[in-house]
C-alpha atoms as a PDB file:
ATOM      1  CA  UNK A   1       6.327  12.515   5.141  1.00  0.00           C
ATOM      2  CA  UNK A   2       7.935  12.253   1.689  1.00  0.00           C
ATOM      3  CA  UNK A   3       6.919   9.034  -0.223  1.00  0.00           C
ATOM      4  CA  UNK A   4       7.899   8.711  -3.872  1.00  0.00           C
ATOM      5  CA  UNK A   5       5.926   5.921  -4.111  1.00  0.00           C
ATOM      6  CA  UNK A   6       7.376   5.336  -7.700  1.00  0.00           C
ATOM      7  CA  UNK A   7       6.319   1.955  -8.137  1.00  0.00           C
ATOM      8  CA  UNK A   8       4.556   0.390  -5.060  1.00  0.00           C
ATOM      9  CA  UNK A   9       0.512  -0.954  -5.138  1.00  0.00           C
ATOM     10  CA  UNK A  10      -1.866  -0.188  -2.680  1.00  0.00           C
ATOM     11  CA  UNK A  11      -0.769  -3.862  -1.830  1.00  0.00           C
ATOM     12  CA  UNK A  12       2.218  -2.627   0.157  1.00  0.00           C
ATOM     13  CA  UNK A  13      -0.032  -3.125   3.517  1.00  0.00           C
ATOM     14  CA  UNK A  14      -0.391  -6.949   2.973  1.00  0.00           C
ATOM     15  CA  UNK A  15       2.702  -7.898   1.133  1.00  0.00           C
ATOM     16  CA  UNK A  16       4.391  -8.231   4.328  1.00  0.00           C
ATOM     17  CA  UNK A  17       0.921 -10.255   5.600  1.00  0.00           C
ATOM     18  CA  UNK A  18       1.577 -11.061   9.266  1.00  0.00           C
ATOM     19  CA  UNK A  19       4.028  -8.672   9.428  1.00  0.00           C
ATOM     20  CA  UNK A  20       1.790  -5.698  10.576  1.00  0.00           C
ATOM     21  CA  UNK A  21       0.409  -7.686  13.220  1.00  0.00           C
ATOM     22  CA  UNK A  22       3.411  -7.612  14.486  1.00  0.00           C
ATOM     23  CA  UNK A  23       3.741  -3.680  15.107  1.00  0.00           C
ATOM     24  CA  UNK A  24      -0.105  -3.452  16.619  1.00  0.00           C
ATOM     25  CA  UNK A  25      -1.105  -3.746  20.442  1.00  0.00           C
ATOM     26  CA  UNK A  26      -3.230  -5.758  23.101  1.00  0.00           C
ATOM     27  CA  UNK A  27      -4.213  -4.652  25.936  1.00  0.00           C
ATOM     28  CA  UNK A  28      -6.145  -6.836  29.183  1.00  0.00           C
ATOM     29  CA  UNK A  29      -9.979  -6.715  28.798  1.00  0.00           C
ATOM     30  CA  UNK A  30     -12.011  -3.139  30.131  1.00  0.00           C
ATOM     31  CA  UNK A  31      -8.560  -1.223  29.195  1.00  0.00           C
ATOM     32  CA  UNK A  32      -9.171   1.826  27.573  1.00  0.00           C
ATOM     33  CA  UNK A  33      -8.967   1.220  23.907  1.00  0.00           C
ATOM     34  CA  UNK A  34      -9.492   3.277  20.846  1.00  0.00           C
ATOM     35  CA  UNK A  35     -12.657   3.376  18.747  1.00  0.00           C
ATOM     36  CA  UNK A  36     -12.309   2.032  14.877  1.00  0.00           C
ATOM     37  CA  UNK A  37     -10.298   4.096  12.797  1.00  0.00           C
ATOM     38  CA  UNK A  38     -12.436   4.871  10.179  1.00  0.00           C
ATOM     39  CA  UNK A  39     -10.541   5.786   6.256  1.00  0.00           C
ATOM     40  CA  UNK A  40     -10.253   9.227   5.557  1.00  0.00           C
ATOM     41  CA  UNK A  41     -10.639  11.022   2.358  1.00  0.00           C
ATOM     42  CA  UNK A  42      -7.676  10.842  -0.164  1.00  0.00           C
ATOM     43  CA  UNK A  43      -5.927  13.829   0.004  1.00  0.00           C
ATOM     44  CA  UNK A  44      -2.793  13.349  -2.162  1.00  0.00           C
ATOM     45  CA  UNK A  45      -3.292  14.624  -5.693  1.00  0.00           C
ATOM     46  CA  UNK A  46      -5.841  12.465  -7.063  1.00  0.00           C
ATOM     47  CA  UNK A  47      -6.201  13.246 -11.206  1.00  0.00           C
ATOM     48  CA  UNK A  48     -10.097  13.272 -12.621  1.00  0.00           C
ATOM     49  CA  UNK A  49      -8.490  11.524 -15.861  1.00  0.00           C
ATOM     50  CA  UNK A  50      -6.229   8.938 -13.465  1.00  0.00           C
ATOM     51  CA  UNK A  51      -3.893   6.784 -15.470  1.00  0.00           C
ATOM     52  CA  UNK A  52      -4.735   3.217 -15.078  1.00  0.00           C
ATOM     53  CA  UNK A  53      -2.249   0.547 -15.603  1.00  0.00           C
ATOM     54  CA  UNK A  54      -3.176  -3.130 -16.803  1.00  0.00           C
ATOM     55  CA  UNK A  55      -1.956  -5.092 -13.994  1.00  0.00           C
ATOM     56  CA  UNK A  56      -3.708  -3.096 -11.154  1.00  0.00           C
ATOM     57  CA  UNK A  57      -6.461  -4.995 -11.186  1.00  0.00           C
ATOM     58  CA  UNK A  58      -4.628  -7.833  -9.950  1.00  0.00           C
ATOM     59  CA  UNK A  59      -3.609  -5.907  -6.971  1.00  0.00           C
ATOM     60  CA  UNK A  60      -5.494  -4.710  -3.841  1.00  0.00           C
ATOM     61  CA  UNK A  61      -6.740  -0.960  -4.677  1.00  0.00           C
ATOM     62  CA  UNK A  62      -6.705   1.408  -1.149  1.00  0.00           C
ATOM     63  CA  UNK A  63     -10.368   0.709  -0.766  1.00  0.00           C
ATOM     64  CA  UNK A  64      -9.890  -2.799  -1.119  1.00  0.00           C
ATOM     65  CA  UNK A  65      -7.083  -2.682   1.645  1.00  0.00           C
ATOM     66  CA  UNK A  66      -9.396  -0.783   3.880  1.00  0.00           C
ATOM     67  CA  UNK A  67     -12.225  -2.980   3.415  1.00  0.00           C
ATOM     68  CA  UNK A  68      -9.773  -6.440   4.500  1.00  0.00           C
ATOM     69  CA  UNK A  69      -8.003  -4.628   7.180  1.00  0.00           C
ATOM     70  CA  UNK A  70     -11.184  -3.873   8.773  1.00  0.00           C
ATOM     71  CA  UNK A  71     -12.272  -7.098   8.516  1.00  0.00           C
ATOM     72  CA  UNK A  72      -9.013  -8.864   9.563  1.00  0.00           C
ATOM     73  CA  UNK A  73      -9.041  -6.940  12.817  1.00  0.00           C
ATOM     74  CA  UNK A  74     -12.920  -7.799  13.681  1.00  0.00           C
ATOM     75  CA  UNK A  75     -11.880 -10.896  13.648  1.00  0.00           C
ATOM     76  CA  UNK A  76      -8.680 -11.170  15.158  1.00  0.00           C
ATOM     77  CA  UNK A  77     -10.376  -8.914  18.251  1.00  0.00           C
ATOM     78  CA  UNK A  78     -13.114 -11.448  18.567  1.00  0.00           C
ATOM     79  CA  UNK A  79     -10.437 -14.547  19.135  1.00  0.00           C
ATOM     80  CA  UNK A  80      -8.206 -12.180  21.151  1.00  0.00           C
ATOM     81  CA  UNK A  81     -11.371 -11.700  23.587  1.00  0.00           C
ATOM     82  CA  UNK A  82     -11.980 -15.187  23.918  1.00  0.00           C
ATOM     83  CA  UNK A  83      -8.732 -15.402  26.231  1.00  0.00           C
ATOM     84  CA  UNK A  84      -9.956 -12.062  27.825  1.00  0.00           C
ATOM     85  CA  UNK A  85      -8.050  -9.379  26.169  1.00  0.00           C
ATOM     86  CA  UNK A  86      -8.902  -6.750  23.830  1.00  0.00           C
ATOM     87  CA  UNK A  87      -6.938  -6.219  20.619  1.00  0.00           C
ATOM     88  CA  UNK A  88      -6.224  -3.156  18.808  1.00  0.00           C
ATOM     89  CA  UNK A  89      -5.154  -3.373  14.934  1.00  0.00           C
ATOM     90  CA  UNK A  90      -2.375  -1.301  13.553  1.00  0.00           C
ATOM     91  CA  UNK A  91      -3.335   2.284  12.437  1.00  0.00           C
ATOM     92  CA  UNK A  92      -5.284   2.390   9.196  1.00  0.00           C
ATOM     93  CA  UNK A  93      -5.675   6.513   8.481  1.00  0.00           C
ATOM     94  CA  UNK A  94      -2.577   6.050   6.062  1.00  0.00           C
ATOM     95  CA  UNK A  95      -4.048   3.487   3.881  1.00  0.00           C
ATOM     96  CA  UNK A  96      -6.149   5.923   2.007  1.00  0.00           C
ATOM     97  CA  UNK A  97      -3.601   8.477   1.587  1.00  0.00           C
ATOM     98  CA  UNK A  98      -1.241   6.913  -0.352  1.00  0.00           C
ATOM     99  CA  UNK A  99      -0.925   8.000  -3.995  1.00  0.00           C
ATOM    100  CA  UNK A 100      -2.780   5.661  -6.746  1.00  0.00           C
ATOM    101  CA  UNK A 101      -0.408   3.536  -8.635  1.00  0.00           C
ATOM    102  CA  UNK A 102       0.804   6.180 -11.401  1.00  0.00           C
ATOM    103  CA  UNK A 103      -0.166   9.419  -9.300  1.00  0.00           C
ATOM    104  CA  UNK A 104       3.743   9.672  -8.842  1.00  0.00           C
ATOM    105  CA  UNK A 105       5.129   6.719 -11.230  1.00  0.00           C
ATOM    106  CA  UNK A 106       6.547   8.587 -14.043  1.00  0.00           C
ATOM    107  CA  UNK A 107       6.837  11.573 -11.186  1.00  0.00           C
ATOM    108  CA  UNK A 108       5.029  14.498 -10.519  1.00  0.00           C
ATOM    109  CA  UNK A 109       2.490  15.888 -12.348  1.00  0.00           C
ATOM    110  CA  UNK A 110       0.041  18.381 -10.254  1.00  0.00           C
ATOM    111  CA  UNK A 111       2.049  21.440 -10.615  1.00  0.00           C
ATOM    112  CA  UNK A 112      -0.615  22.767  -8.011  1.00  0.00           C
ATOM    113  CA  UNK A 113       0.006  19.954  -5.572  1.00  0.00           C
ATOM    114  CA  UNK A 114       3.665  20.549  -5.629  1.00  0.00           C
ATOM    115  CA  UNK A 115       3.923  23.838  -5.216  1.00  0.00           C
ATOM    116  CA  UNK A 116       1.851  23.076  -1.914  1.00  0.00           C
ATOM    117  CA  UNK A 117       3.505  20.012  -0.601  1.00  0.00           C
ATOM    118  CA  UNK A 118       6.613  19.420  -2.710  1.00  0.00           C
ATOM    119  CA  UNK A 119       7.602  15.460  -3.272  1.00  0.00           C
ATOM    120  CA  UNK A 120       5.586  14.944   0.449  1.00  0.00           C
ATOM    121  CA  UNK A 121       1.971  12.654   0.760  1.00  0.00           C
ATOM    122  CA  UNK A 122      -0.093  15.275   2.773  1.00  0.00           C
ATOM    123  CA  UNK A 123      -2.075  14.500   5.464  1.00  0.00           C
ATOM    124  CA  UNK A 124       0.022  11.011   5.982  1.00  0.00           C
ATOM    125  CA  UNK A 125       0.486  10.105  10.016  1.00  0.00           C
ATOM    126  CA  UNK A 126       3.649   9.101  11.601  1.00  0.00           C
ATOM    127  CA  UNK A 127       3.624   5.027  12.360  1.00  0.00           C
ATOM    128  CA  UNK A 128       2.415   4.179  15.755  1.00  0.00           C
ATOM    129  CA  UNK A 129       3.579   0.683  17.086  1.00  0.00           C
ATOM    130  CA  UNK A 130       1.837   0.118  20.426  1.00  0.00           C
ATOM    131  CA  UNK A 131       3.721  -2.061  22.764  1.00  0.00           C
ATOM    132  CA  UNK A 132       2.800  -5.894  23.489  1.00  0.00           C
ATOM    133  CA  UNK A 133       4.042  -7.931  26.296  1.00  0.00           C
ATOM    134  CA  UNK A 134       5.674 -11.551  25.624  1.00  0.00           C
ATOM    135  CA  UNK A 135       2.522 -12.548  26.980  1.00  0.00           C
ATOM    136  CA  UNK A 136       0.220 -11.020  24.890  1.00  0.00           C
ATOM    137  CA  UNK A 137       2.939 -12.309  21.805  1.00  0.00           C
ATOM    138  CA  UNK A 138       1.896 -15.548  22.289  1.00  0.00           C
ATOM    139  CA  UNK A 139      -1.970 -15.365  21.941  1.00  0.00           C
ATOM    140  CA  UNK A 140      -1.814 -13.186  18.945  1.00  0.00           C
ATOM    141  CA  UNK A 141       1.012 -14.804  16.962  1.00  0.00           C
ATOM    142  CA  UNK A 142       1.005 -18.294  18.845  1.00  0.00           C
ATOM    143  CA  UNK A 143       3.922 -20.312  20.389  1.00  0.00           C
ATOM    144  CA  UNK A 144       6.974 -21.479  18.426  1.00  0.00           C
ATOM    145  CA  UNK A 145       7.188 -24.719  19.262  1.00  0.00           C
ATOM    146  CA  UNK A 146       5.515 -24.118  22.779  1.00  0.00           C
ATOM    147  CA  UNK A 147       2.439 -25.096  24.822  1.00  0.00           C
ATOM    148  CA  UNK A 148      -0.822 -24.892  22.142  1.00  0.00           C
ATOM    149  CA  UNK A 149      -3.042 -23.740  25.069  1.00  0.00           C
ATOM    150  CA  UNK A 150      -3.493 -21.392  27.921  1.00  0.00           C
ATOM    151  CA  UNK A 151      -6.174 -21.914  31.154  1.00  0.00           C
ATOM    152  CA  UNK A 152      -7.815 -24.794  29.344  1.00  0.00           C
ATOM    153  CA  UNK A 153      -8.303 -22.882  26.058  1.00  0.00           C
ATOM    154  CA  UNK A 154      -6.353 -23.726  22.871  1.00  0.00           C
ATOM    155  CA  UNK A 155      -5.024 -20.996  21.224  1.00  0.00           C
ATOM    156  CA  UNK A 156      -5.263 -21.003  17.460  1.00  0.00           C
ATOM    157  CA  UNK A 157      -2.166 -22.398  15.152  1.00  0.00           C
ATOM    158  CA  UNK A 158      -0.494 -19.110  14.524  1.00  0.00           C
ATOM    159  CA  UNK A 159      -2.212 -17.318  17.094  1.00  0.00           C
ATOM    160  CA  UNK A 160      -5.433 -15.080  16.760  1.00  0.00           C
ATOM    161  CA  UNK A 161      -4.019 -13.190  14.090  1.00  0.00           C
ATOM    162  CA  UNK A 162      -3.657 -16.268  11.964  1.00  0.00           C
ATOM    163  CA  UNK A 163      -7.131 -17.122  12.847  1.00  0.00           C
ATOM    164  CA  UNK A 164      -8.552 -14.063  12.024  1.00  0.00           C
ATOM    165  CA  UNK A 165      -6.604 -14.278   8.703  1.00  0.00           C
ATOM    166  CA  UNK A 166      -7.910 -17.337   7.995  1.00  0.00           C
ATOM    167  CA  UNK A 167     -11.418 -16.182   8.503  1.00  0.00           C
ATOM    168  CA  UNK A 168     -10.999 -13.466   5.531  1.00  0.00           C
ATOM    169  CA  UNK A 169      -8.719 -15.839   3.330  1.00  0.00           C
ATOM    170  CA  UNK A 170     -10.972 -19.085   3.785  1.00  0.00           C
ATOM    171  CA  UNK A 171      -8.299 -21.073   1.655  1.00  0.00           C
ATOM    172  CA  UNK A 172      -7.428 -18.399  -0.758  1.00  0.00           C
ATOM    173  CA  UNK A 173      -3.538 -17.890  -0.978  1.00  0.00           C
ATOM    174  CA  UNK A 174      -2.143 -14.752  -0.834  1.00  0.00           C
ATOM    175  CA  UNK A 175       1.088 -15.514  -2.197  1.00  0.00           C
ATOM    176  CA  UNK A 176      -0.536 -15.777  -5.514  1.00  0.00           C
ATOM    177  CA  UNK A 177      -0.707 -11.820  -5.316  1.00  0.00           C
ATOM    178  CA  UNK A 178       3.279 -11.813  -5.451  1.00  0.00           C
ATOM    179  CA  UNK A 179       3.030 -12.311  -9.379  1.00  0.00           C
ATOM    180  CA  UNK A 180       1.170  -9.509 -10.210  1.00  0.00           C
ATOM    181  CA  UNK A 181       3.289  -7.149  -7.688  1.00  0.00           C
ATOM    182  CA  UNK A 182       6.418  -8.744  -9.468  1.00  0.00           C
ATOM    183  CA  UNK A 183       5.269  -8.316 -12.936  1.00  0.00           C
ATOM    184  CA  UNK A 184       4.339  -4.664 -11.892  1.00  0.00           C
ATOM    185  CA  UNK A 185       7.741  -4.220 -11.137  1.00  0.00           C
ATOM    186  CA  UNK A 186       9.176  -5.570 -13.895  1.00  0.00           C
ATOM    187  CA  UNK A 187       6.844  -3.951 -16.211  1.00  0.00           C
ATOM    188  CA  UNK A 188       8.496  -0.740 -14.902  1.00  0.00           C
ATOM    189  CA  UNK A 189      12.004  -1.411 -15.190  1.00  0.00           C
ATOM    190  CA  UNK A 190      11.347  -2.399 -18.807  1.00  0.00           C
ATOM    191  CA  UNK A 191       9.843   0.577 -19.501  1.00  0.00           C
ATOM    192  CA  UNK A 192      12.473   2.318 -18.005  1.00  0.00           C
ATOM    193  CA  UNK A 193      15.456   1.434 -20.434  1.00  0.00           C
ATOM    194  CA  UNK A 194      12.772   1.976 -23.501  1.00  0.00           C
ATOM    195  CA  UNK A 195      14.416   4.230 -26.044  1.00  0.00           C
ATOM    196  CA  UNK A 196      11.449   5.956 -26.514  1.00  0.00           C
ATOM    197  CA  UNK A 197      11.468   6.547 -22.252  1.00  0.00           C
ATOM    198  CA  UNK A 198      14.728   6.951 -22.319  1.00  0.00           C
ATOM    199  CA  UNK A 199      14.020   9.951 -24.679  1.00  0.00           C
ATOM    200  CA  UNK A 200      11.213  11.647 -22.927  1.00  0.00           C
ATOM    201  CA  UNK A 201      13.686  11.491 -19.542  1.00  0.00           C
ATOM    202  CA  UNK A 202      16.314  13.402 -21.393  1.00  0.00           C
ATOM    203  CA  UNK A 203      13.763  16.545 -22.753  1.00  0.00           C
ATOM    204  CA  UNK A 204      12.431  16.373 -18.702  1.00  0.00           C
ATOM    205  CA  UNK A 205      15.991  16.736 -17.696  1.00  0.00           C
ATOM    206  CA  UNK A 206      16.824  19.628 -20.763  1.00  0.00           C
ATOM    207  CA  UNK A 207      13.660  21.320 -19.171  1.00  0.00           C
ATOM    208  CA  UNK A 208      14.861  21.116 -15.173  1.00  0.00           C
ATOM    209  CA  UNK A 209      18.293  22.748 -17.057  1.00  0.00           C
ATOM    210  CA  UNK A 210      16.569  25.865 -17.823  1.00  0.00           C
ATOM    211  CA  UNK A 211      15.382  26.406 -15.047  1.00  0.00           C
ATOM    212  CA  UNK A 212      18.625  26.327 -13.049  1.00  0.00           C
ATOM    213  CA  UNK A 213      18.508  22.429 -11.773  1.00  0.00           C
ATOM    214  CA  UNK A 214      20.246  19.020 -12.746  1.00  0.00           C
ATOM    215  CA  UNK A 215      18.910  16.176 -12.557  1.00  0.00           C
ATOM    216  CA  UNK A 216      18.986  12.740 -14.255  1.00  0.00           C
ATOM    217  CA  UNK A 217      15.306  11.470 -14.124  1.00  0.00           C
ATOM    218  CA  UNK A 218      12.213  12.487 -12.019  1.00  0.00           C
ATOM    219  CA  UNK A 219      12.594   9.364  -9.397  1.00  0.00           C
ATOM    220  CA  UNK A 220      15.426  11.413  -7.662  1.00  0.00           C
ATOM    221  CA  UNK A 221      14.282  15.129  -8.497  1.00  0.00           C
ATOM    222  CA  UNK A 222      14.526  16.670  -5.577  1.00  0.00           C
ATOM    223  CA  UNK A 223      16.342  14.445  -2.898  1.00  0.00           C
ATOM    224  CA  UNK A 224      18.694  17.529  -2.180  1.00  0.00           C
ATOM    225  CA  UNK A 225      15.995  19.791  -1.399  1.00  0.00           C
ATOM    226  CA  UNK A 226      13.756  17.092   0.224  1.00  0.00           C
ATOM    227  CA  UNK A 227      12.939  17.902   4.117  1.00  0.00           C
ATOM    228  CA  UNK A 228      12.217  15.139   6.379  1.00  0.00           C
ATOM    229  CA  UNK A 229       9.214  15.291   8.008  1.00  0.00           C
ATOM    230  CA  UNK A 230       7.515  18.351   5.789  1.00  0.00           C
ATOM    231  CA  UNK A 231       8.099  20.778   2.522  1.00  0.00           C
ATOM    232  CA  UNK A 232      11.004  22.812   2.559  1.00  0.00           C
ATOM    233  CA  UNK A 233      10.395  26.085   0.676  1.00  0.00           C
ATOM    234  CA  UNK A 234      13.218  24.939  -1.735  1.00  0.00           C
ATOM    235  CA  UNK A 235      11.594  21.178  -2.307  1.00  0.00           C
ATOM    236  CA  UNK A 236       8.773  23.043  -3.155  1.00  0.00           C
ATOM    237  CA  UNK A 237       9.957  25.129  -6.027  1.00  0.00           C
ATOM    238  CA  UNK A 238      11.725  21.968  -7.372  1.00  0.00           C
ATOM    239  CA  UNK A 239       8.558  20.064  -7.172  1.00  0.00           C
ATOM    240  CA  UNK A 240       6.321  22.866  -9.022  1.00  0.00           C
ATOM    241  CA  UNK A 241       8.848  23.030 -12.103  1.00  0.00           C
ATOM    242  CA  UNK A 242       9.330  19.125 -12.426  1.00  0.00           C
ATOM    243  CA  UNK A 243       6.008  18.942 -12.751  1.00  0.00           C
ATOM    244  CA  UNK A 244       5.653  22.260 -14.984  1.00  0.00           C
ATOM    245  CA  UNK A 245       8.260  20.211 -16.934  1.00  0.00           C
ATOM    246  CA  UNK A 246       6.930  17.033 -17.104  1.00  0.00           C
ATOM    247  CA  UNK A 247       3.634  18.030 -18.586  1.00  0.00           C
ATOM    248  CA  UNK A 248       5.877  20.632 -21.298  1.00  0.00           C
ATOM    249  CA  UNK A 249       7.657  17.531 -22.354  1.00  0.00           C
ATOM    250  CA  UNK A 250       4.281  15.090 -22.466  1.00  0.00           C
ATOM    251  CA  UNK A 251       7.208  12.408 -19.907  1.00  0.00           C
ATOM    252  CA  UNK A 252       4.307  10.895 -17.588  1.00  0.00           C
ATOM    253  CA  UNK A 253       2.073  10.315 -20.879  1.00  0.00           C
ATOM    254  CA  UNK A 254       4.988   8.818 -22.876  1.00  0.00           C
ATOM    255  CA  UNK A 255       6.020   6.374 -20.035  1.00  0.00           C
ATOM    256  CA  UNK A 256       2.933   5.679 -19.326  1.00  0.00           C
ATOM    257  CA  UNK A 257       1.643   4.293 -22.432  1.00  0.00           C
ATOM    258  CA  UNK A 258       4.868   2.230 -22.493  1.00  0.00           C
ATOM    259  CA  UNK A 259       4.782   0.695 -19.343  1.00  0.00           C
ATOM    260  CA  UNK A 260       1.352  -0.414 -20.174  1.00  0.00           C
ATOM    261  CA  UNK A 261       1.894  -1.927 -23.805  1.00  0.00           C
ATOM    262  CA  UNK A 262       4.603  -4.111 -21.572  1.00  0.00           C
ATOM    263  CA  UNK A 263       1.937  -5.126 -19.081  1.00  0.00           C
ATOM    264  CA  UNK A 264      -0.486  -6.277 -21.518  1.00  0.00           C
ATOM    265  CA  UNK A 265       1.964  -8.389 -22.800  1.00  0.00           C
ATOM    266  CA  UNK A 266       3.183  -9.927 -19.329  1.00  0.00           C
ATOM    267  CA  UNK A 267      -0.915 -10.096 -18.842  1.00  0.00           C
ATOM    268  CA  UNK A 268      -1.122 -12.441 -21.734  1.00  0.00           C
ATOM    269  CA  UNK A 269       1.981 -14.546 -20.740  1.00  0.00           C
ATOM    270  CA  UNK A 270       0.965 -15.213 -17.540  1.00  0.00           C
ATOM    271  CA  UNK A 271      -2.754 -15.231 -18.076  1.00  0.00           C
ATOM    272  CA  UNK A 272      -3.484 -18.606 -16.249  1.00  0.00           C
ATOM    273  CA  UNK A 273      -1.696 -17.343 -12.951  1.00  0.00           C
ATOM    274  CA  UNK A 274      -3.342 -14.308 -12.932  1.00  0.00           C
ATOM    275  CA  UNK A 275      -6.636 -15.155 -13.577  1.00  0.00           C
ATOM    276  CA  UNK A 276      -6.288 -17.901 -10.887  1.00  0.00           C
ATOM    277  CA  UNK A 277      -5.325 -15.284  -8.504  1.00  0.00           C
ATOM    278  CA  UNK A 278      -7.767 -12.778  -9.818  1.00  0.00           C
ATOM    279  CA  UNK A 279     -10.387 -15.527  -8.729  1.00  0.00           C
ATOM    280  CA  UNK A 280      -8.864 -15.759  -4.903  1.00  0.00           C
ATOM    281  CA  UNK A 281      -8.411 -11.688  -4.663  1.00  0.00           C
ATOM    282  CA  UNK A 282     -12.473 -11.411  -5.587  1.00  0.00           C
ATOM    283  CA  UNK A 283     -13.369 -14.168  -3.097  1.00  0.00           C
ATOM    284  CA  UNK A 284     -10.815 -12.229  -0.062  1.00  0.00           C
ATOM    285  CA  UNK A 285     -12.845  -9.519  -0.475  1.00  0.00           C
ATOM    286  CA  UNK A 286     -16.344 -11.217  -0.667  1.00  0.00           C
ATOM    287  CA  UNK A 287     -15.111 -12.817   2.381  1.00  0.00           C
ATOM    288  CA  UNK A 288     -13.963  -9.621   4.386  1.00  0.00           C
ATOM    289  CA  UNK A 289     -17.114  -7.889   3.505  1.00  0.00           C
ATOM    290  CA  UNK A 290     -19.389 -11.209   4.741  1.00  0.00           C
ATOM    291  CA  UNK A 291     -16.930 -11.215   8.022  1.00  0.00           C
ATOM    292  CA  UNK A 292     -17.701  -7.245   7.943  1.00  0.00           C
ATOM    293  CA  UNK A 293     -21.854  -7.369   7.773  1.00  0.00           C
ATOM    294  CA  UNK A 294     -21.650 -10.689   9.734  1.00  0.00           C
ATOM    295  CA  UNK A 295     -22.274 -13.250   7.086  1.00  0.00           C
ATOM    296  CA  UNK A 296     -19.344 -15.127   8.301  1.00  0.00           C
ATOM    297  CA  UNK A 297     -19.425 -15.955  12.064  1.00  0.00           C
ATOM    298  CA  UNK A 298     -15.966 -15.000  14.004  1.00  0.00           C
ATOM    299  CA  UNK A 299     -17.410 -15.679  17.588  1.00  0.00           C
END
């Protein structure tokens, strides 16, 4: 699967919060059901000198993902079996996978990796989305509007998956993340129309000219080439010299140190916000681990 992944977090699995609950499956209790998933080892193109931008630390890191998804689903299984059925969470094996925040930013940079895999995440799984029945709907994600119980037990406002939610959150918002995912984005169109950016894109694009190719910037190297599912033998020669090229021309380096000069100062204009959310992201993940190790009761 090709992912870009130009400017999304690790974050991208609970931005859309209930969301994924919505794409995961039930089934009635003593079904067969799947053991844990259990994270696999990163296998994009991980650097040992990994540029790290300002802002990520106000965002949820893969491990950190991992570590709340695990927990979330614990706990929504333990409400789901109180009305007799057992619950299976959505897929996790892609969580790890995904590229670190400026693995691909500023585009590609492993000439090695490339020349294996092109602009594709190796190793990443096609999206499963297990059927539910309506039934099954309404103890998970509650009733609109509806009855608030079924056979004399009351199901949860929300539904289990709220409940199990709540267990992890215990108060803390995540809509306070959407700031830092915001700013991230901001942070990189800014650094986008910086003359200095703008510059480095342009000797990136001379260098793609030698070698026979044309293309504006980095973000779209490549989309003509691209093959769906897997590396095409062409996307793969592409991807080896825009990386060759990007390193020749110091681009990822130059943008980099940009885009984080910009953070820092977004950091210290919205310092209060962030540090308030900073707070509620540490105690999530306190809270995940205690639901986790059993610190915090779910039965």
């Amino acid at each position: 699967m090709r992912r870009h992944a130009k400017t999304t977090t690790a974050s991208h699995f609970f931005t859309i919060a209930l969301a994924g609950y919505a794409m995961v499956g039930c089934s009635a209790a003593g079904d067969h059901i799947s053991p844990e998933t259990k994270g696999s080892e990163q296998i994009h193109s991980p650097s040992d000198q990994r540029r790290k931008l300002p802002l990520e630390m106000y965002t949820f890191s893969s491990a950190e993902e991992l570590t709340i998804a695990r927990a979330r689903i614990k706990a929504t299984a333990a409400c789901m079996r109180k009305f007799g059925l057992t619950y299976q969470g959505p897929p996790l094996e892609n969580i790890s996978k995904f590229p670190a925040v400026t693995d691909r930013r500023y585009g590609l940079t492993d000439e090695n990796y490339a020349a294996l895999n092109g602009y594709h995440i190796a190793g990443l799984q096609p999206e499963k989305t297990p059927s539910r029945t309506p039934e099954e709907d309404i103890f998970l994600l509650g009733e609109n509007g509806g009855a608030s119980s079924r056979n004399g037990k009351e199901i949860p406002p929300g539904g289990c998956a709220r409940w199990g939610w709540n267990k992890i959150s215990q108060e803390n918002s995540m809509d306070d993340e959407r700031l830092a995912v915001e700013l991230m984005h901001k942070s990189f169109s800014l650094s986008q129309s910086d003359p200095d950016t703008k510059a480095a894109i342009s000797s990136w694009s001379n260098c793609m000219k030698r070698s026979g190719y044309s293309y504006g910037d980095p973000l779209t190297a490549g989309d003509d080439v691209s093959g769906k599912n897997e590396a095409t033998s062409g996307e793969r020669e592409v991807a080896k010299i825009d990386a060759r090229c990007n390193n020749e021309t110091n681009l990822a380096q130059t943008w980099y140190a940009i885009e984080k000069r910009i953070q820092n100062s977004l950091i210290t204009e919205n310092g209060a916000a962030l540090n308030k959310w900073l707070n509620e992201k540490n105690n999530i993940l306190r809270n995940a681990e205690a639901v986790s190790n059993g610190t915090i009761p779910i039965s």
